[in-house]
Protein backbone atom coordinates (compact mmCIF):
# COMPACT_ATOMS: atom_id res chain seq x y z
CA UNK A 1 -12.25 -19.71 -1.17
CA UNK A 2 -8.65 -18.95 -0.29
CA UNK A 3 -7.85 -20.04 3.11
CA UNK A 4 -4.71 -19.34 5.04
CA UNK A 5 -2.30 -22.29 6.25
CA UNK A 6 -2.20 -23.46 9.47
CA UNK A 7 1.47 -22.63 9.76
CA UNK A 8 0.79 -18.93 8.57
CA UNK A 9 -1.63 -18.41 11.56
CA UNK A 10 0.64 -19.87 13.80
CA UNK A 11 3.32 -17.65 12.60
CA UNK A 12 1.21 -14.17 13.07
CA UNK A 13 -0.24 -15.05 16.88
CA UNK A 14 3.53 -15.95 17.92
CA UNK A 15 4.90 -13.44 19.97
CA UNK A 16 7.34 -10.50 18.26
CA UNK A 17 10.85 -10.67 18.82
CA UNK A 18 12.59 -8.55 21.57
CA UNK A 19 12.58 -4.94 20.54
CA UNK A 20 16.06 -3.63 19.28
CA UNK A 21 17.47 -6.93 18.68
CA UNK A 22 18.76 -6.03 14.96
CA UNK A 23 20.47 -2.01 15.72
CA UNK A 24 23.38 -1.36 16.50
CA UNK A 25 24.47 0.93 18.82
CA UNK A 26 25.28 3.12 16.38
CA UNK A 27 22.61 2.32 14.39
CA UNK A 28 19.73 3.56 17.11
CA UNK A 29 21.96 6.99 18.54
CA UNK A 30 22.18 8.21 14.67
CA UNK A 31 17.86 7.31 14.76
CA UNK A 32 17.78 9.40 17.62
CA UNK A 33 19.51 12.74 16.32
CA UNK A 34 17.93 12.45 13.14
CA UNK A 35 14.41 12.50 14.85
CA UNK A 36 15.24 15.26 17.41
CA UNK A 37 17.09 17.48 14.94
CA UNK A 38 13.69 17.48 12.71
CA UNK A 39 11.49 17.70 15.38
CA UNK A 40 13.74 20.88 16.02
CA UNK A 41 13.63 21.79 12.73
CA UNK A 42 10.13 21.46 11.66
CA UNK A 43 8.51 22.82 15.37
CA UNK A 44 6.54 19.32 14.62
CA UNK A 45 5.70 18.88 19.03
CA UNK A 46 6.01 14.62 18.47
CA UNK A 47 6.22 11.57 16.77
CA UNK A 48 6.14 7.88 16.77
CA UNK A 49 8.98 5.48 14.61
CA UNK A 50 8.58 2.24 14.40
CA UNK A 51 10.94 -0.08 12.32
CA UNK A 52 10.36 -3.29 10.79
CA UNK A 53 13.76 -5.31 9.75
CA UNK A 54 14.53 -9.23 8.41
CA UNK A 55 10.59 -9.05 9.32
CA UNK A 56 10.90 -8.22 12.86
CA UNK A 57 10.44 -4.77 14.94
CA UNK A 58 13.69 -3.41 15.91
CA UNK A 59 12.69 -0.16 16.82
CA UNK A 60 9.24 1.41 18.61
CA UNK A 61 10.00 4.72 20.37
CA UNK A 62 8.51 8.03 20.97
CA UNK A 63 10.01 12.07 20.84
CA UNK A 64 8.08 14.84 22.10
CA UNK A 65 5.52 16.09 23.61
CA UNK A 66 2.08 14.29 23.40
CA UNK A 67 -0.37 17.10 24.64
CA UNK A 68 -0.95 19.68 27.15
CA UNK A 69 -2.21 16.97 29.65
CA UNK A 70 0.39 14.05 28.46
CA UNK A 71 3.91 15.91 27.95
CA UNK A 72 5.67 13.18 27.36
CA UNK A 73 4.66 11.51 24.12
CA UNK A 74 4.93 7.31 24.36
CA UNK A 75 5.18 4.61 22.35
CA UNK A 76 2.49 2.54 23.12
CA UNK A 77 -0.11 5.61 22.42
CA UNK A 78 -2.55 5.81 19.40
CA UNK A 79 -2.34 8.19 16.98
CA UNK A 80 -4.60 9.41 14.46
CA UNK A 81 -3.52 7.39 11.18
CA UNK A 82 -6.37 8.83 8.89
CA UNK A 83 -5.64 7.84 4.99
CA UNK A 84 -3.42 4.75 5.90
CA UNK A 85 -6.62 3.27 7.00
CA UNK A 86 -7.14 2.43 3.18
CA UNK A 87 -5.30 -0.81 2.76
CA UNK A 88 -7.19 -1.93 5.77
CA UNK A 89 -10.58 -1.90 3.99
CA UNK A 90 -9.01 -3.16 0.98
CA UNK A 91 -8.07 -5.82 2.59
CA UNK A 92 -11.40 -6.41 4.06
CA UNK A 93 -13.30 -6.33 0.78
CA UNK A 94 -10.66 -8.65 -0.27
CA UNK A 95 -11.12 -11.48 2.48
CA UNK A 96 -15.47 -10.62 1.67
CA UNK A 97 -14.53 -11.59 -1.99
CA UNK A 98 -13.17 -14.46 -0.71
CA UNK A 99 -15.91 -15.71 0.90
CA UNK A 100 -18.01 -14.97 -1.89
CA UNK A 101 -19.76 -11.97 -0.58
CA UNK A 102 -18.95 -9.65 -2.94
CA UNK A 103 -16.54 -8.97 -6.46
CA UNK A 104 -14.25 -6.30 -7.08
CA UNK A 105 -15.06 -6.34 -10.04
CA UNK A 106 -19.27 -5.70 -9.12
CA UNK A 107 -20.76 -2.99 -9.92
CA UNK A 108 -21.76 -0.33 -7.91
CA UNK A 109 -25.47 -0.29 -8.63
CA UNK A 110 -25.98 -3.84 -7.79
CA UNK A 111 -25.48 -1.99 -3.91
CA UNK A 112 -25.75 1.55 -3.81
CA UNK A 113 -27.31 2.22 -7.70
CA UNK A 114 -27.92 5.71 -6.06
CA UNK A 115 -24.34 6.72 -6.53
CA UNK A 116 -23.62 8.26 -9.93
CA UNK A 117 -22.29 6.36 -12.60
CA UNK A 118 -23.22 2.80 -10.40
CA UNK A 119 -23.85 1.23 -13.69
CA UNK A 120 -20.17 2.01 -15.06
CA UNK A 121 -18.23 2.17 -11.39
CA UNK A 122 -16.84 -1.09 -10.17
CA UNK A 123 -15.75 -2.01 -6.56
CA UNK A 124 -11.74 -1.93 -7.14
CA UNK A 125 -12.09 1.36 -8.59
CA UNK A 126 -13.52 2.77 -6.02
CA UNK A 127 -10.44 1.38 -4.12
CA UNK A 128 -8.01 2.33 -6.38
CA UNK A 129 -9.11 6.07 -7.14
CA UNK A 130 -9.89 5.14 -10.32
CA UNK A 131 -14.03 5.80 -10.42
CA UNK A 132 -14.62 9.60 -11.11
CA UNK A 133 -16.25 10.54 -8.05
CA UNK A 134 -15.18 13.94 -6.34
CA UNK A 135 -13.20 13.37 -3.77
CA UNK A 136 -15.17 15.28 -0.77
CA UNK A 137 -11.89 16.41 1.15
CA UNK A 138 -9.15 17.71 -0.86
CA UNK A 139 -8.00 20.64 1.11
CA UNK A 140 -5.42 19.96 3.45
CA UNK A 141 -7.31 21.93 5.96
CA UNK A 142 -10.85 21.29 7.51
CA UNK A 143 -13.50 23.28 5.84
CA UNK A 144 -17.13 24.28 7.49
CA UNK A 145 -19.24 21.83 6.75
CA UNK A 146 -16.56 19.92 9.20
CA UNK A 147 -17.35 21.37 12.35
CA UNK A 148 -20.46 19.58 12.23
CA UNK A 149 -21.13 15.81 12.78
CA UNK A 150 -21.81 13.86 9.70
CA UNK A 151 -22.72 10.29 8.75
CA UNK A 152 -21.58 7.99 5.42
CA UNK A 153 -25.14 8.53 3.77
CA UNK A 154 -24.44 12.26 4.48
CA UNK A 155 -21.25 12.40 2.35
CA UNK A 156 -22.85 9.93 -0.15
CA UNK A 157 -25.91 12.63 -0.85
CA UNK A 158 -23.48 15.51 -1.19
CA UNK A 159 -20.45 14.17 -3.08
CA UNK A 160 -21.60 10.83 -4.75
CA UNK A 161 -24.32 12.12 -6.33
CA UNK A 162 -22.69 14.91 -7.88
CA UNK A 163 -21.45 14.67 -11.67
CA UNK A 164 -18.45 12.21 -12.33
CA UNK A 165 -14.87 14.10 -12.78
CA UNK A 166 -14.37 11.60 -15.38
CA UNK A 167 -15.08 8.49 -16.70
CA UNK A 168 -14.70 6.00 -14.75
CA UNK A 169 -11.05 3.88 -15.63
CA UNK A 170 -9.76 6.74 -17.47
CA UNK A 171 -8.02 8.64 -14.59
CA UNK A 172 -6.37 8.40 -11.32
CA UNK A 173 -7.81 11.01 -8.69
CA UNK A 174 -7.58 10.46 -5.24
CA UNK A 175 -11.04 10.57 -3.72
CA UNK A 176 -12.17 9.94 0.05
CA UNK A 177 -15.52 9.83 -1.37
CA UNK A 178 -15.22 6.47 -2.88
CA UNK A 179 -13.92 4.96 -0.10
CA UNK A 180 -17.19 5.98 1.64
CA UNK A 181 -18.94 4.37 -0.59
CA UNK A 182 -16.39 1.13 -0.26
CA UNK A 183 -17.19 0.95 3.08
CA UNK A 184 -20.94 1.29 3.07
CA UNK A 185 -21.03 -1.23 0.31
CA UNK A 186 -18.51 -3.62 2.72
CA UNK A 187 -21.33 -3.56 5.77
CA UNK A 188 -24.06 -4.58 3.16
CA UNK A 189 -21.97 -7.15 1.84
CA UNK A 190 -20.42 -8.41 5.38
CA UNK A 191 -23.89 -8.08 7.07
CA UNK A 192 -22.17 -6.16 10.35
CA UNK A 193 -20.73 -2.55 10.95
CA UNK A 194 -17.44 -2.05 9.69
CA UNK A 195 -15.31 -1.99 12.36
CA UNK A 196 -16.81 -4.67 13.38
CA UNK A 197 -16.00 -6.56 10.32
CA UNK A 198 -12.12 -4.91 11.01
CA UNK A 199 -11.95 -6.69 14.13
CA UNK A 200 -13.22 -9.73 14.00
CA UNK A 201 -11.05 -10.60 10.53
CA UNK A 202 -8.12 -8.17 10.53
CA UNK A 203 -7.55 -6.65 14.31
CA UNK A 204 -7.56 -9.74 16.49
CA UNK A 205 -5.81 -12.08 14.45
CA UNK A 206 -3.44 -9.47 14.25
CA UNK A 207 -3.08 -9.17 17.73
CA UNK A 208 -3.88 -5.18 17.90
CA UNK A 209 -6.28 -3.07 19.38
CA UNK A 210 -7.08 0.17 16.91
CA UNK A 211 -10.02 3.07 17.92
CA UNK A 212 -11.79 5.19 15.75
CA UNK A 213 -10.29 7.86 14.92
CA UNK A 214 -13.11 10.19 16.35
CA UNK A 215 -12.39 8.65 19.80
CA UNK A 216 -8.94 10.44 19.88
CA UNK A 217 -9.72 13.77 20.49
CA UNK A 218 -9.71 13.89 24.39
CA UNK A 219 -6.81 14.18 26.89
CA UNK A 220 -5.78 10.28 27.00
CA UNK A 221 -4.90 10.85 23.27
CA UNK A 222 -2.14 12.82 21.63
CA UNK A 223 -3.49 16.22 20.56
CA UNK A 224 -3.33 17.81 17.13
CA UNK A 225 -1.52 20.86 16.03
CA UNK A 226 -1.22 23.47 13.37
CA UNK A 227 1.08 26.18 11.97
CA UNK A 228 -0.21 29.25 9.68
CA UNK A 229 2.98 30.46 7.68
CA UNK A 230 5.75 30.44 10.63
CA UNK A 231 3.56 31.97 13.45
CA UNK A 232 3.43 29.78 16.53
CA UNK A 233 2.39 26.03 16.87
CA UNK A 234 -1.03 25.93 18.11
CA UNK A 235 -3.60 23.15 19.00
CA UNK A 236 -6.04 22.40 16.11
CA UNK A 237 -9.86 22.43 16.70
CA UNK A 238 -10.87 18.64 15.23
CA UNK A 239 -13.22 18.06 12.66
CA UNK A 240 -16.91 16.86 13.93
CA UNK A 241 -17.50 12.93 14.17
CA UNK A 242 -18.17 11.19 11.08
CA UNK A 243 -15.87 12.80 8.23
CA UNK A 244 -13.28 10.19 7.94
CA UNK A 245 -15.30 6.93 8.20
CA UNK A 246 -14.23 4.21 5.98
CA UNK A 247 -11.64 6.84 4.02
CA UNK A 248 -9.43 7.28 7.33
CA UNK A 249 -11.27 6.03 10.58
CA UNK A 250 -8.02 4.35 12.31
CA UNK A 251 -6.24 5.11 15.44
CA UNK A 252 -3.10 3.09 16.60
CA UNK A 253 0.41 3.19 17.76
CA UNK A 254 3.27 2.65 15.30
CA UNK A 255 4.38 -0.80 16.77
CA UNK A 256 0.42 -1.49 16.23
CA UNK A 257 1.36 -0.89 12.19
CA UNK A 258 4.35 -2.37 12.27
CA UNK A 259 2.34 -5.87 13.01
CA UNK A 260 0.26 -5.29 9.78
CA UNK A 261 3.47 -4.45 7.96
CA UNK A 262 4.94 -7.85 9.05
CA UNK A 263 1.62 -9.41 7.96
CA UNK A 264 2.35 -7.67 4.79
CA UNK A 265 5.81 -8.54 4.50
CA UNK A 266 5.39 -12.26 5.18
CA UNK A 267 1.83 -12.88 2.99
CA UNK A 268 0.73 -13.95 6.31
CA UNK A 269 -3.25 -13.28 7.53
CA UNK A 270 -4.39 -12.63 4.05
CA UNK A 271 -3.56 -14.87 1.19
CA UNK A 272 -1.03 -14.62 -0.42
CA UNK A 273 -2.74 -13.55 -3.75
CA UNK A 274 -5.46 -10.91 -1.69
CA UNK A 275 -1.48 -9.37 -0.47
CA UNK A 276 -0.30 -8.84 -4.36
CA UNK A 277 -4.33 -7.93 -5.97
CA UNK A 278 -3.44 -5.12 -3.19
CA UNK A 279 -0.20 -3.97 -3.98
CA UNK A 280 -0.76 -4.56 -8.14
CA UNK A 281 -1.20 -1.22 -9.71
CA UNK A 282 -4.49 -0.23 -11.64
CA UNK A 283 -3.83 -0.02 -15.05
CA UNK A 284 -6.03 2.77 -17.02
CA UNK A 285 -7.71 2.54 -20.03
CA UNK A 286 -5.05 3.95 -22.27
CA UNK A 287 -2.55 1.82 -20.66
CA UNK A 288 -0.37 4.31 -18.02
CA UNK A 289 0.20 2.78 -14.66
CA UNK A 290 -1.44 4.29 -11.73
CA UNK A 291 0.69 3.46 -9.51
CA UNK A 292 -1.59 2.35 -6.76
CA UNK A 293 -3.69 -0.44 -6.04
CA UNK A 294 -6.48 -0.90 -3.53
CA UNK A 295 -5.53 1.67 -0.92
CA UNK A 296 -1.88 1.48 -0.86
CA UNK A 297 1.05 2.68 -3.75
CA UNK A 298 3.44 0.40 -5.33
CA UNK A 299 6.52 1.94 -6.73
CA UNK A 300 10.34 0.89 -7.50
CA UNK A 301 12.19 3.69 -5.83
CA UNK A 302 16.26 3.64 -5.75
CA UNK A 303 15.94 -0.02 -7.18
CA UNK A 304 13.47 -1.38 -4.46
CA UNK A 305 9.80 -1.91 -4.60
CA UNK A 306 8.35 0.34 -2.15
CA UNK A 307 4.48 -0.11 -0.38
CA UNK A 308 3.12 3.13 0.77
CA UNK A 309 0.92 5.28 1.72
CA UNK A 310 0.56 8.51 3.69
CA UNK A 311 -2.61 9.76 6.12
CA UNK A 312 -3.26 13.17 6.96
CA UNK A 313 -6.63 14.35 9.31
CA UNK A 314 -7.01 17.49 11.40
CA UNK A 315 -3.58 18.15 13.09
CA UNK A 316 -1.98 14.82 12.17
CA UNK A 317 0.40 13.80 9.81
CA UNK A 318 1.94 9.87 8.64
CA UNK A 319 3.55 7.90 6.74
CA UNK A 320 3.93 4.06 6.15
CA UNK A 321 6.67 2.76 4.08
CA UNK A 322 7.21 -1.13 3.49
CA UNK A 323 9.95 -2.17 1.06
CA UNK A 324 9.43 -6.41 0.91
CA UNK A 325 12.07 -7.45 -0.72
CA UNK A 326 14.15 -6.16 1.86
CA UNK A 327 11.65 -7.61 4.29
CA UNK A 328 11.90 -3.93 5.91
CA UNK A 329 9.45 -1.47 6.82
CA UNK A 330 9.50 2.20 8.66
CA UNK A 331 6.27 4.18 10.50
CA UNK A 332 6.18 7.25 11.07
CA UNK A 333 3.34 9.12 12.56
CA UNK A 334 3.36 12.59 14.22
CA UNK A 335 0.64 15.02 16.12
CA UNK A 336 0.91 18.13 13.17
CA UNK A 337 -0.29 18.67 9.77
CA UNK A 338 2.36 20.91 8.65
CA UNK A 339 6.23 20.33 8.50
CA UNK A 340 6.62 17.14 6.59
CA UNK A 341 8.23 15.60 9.52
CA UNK A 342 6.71 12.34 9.06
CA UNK A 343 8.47 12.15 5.37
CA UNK A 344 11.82 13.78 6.72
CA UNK A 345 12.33 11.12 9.42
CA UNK A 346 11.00 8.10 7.49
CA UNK A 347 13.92 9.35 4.52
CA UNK A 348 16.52 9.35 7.39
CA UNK A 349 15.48 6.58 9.49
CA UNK A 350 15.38 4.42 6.16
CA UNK A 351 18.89 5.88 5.10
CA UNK A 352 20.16 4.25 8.43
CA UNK A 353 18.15 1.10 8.46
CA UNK A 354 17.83 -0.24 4.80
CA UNK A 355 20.69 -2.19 3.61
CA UNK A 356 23.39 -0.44 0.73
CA UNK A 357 22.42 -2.99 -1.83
CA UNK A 358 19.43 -2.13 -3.42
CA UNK A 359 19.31 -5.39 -5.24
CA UNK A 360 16.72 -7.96 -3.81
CA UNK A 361 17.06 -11.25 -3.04
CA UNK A 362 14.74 -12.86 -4.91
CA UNK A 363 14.45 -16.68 -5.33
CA UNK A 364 15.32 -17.26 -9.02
CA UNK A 365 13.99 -20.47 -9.32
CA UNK A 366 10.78 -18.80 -9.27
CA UNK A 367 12.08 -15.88 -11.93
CA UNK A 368 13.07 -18.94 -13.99
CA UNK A 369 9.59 -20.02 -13.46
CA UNK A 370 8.15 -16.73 -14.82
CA UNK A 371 10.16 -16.38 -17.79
CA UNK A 372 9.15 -20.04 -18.75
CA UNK A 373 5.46 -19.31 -18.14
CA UNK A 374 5.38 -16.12 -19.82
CA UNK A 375 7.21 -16.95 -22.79
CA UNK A 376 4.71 -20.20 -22.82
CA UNK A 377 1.81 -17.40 -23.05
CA UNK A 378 3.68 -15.89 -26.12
CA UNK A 379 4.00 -19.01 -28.11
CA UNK A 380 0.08 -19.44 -27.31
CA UNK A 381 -0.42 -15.66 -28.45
CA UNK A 382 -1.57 -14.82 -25.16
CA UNK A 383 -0.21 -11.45 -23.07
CA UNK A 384 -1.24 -10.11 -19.71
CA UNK A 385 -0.62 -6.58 -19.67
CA UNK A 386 -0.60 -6.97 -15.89
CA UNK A 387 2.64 -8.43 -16.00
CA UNK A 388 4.61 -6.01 -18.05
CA UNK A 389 5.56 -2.50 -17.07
CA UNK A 390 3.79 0.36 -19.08
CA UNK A 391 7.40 0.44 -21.48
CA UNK A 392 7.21 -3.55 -22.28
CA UNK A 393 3.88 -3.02 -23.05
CA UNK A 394 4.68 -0.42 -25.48
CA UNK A 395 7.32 -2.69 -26.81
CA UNK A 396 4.43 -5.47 -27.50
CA UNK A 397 2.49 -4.63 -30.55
CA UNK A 398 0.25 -6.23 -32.16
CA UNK A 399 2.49 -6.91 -34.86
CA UNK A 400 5.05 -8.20 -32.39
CA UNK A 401 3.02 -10.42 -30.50
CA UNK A 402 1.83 -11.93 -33.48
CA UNK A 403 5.51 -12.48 -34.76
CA UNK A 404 6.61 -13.74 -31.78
CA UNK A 405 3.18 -16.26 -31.74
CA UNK A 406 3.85 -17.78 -35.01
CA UNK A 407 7.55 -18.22 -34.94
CA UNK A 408 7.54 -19.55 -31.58
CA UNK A 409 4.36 -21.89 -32.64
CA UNK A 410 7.16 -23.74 -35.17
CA UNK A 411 9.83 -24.37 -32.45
CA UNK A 412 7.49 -26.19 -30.07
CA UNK A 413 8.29 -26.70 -26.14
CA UNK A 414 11.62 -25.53 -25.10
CA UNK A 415 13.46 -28.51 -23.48
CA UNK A 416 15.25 -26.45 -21.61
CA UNK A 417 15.15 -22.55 -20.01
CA UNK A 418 18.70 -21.31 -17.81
CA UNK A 419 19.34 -18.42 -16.14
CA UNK A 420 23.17 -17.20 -17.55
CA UNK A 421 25.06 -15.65 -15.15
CA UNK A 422 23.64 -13.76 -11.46
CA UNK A 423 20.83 -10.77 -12.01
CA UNK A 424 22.41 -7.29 -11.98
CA UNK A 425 20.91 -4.14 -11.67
CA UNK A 426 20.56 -1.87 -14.47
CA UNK A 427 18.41 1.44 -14.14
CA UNK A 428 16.79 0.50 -11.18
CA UNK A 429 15.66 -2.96 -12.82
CA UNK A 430 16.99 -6.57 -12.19
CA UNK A 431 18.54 -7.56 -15.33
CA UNK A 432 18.87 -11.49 -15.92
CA UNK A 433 19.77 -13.50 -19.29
CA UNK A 434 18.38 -16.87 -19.82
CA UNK A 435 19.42 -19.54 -22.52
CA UNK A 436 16.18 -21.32 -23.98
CA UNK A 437 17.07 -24.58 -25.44
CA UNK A 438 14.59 -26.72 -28.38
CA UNK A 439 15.29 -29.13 -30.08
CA UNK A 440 16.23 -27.61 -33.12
CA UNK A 441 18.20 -24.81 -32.05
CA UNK A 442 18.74 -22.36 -28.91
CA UNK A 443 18.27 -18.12 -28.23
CA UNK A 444 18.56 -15.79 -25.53
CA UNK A 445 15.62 -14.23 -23.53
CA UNK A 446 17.19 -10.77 -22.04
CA UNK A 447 14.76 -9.61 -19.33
CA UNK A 448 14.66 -6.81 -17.30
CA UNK A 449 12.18 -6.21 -14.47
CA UNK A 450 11.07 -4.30 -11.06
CA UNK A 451 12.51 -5.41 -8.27
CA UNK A 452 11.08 -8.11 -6.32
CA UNK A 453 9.86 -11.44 -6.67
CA UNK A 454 6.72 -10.52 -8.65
CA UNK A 455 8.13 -7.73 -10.34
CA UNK A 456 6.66 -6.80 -13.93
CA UNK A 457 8.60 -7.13 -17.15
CA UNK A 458 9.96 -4.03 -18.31
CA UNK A 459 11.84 -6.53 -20.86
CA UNK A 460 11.00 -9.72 -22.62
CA UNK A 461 13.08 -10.12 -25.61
CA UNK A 462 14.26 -13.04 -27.48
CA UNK A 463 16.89 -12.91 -29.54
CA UNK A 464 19.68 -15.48 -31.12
């Protein structure tokens, strides 16, 4: 079982640091006319921003008008969050694997063998879109069926039983649908309701107070809006209870996200390792990277690794961006499903807040540490593909793995492995040189790789 420290606990129930602390002046009026200029722009009525940076909220404000009853939108209200919801019940089927409740890596049918393809479906791809069911909710609009209440065994009977869009592993396919099923198969595995299960190992540690979505649509709550073409903003009609359970049931303010994003940031509430199975892309069966990982994205974007993952439900719009290496994170949630406000404001609030250098600073003591590992694994003929990008992988045929197994084989343990000279950046990777030293002669391993400081191999190559 993987336990957090003492010290990491400590760390998440101390108290955040003083709002604002880390903008400048400057800094927080060019946030504020960015915001209101695509508020403006978009007709979007209001949002919530939240900034995380060096790990710390600097920034928690609202713009706008809430609803009819509250027309002044604040910071400390909830908003409807809907698909960002994901990485929390990853995370909870994570901390139940922990315990030994449950596998990722169980099948389906030894819970739910109703579900089609239980036999073949395994637990992390439902989370990772990766099982072939149909996703129940595709359009970006609520259909019929939605204006009546529903219930998880409801969707399950309609959509889960239906032929598989593919086989499972062999595609990537967003679908709510599995993360109904997630969730039903997290309550039979955790023995309690799921938000239950939310709060008592992911809310209160956290120090937060989410509500289900479905509690949200009455006058204490911001209200949701829609556009048709460029007609007039108008207040959406919400979908019946029941429709985003388990696939998008969370309500909460933006600071409220920003805590998770600092739990994120720091490998603090989770384990370490349950924070990077999370973020570590599926890989499909014929070897292309997904790009996702159990309810959240991970991709290097302008030479940073970037954590993320959008919600939309009936009249709301979000996004959630984290970029750890820079130890920096921006939310971004709004009351309207059309515009693209939340993506406009997150690009210019991140413009403002992330530093120029896109390089991140990575311990390379523990880079060192890789390279000597994985070239270890080489000389033994072993090769995660996990740890190589979808190019290096390419790069590593069977013909060169075995060349670089039996040559290495003859040389022995390296005495010594050195980094050359500082990491640069090349093509959005970190490029580094290191000098291997035996006893019988020395080479070069050239290495590029994603930003970060678990950032896959996109090269490995040894050469005199």
């Amino acid at each position: 079982m993987k336990i957090a420290s003492l010290a990491a606990i400590a760390a998440l129930l101390a108290p955040l640091p003083a709002l604002g602390q880390a903008l400048t002046p400057e800094e927080s009026a060019k946030i504020d006319i960015a915001v209101t200029r695509i508020l403006a722009e978009t007709g979007v009525p209001a949002t919530q921003v939240a900034v995380v940076r060096d790990g710390k909220v600097v920034l928690s404000k609202a713009w706008g008008k809430a609803s009819a009853s509250q027309p002044v939108a604040r910071a400390d209200m909830r908003f409807q969050i809907a698909s960002i919801s994901k990485q929390f019940l990853g995370a909870l089927m994570l901390l139940l694997e922990d315990e030994g409740k449950l596998s990722l890596d169980d099948k389906v049918a030894k819970y739910m063998p109703e579900v089609t393809g239980a036999d073949r479906i395994t637990l992390r791809q439902l989370l990772s879109h990766t099982s072939g069911l149909q996703d129940f909710w595709p359009q970006d609009y609520s259909f019929a069926a939605m204006e009546k209440p529903t219930a998880p065994g409801g969707i399950v009977d309609r959509w889960a039983k239906k032929p598989l869009d593919y086989e499972p592993g062999t595609r990537w396919q967003y679908s709510n649908t599995g993360y109904v099923v997630a969730g039903m198969i997290a309550e039979k595995a955790g023995g309690a309701p799921l938000w239950q299960q939310f709060e008592q190992k992911l809310f209160k540690p956290l120090g937060i107070s989410p509500v289900p979505l479905d509690s949200t649509n009455g006058p204490a709550y911001p209200q949701g809006h829609e556009r048709f073409a460029l007609g007039p903003v108008r207040v959406v009609k919400p979908a019946a209870p029941g429709w985003l359970w388990a696939a998008g049931e969370l309500a909460m303010s933006a600071e409220e996200l920003s805590k998770w994003n600092i739990a994120r940031i720091n490998r603090t509430l989770l384990p370490r390792e349950d924070w990077e199975e999370m973020e570590r892309p599926q890989i499909l069966t014929n070897g292309i990277n997904s790009n996702y990982g159990l309810g959240v994205f991970r991709v290097t974007a302008n030479g940073r690794t970037l954590v993320d993952h959008g919600g939309a439900s009936v009249g709301f719009l979000s996004l959630n961006r984290v970029w750890p290496d820079t130890r920096a994170a921006v939310t971004v949630l709004t009351n309207a499903d059309f515009g693209g406000a939340q993506t406009k404001i997150n690009d210019a609030v991140a413009e403002i807040i992330l530093p120029a250098n896109a390089q991140a600073s990575v311990p390379e003591a523990a880079r060192t540490d890789d390279a000597r590992a994985d070239l270890a694994a080489l000389a033994e003929g072993k090769f995660d593909p996990l740890r190589f990008t979808e190019s290096a992988r390419y790069y590593f045929t069977p013909t060169a793995l075995a060349d670089y197994r039996d040559s290495l084989v003859k040389l022995g343990k390296p005495t010594s492995i050195e980094p050359t000279r500082s990491p640069r950046l090349r093509g959005g990777f970190v490029n580094r040189v290191y000098k291997v030293t035996w006893p019988s002669r020395t080479m070069y391993l050239s290495t590029y790789a994603e930003p970060g400081d678990k950032g896959r191999w996109e090269q490995f190559m040894l050469t005199d």
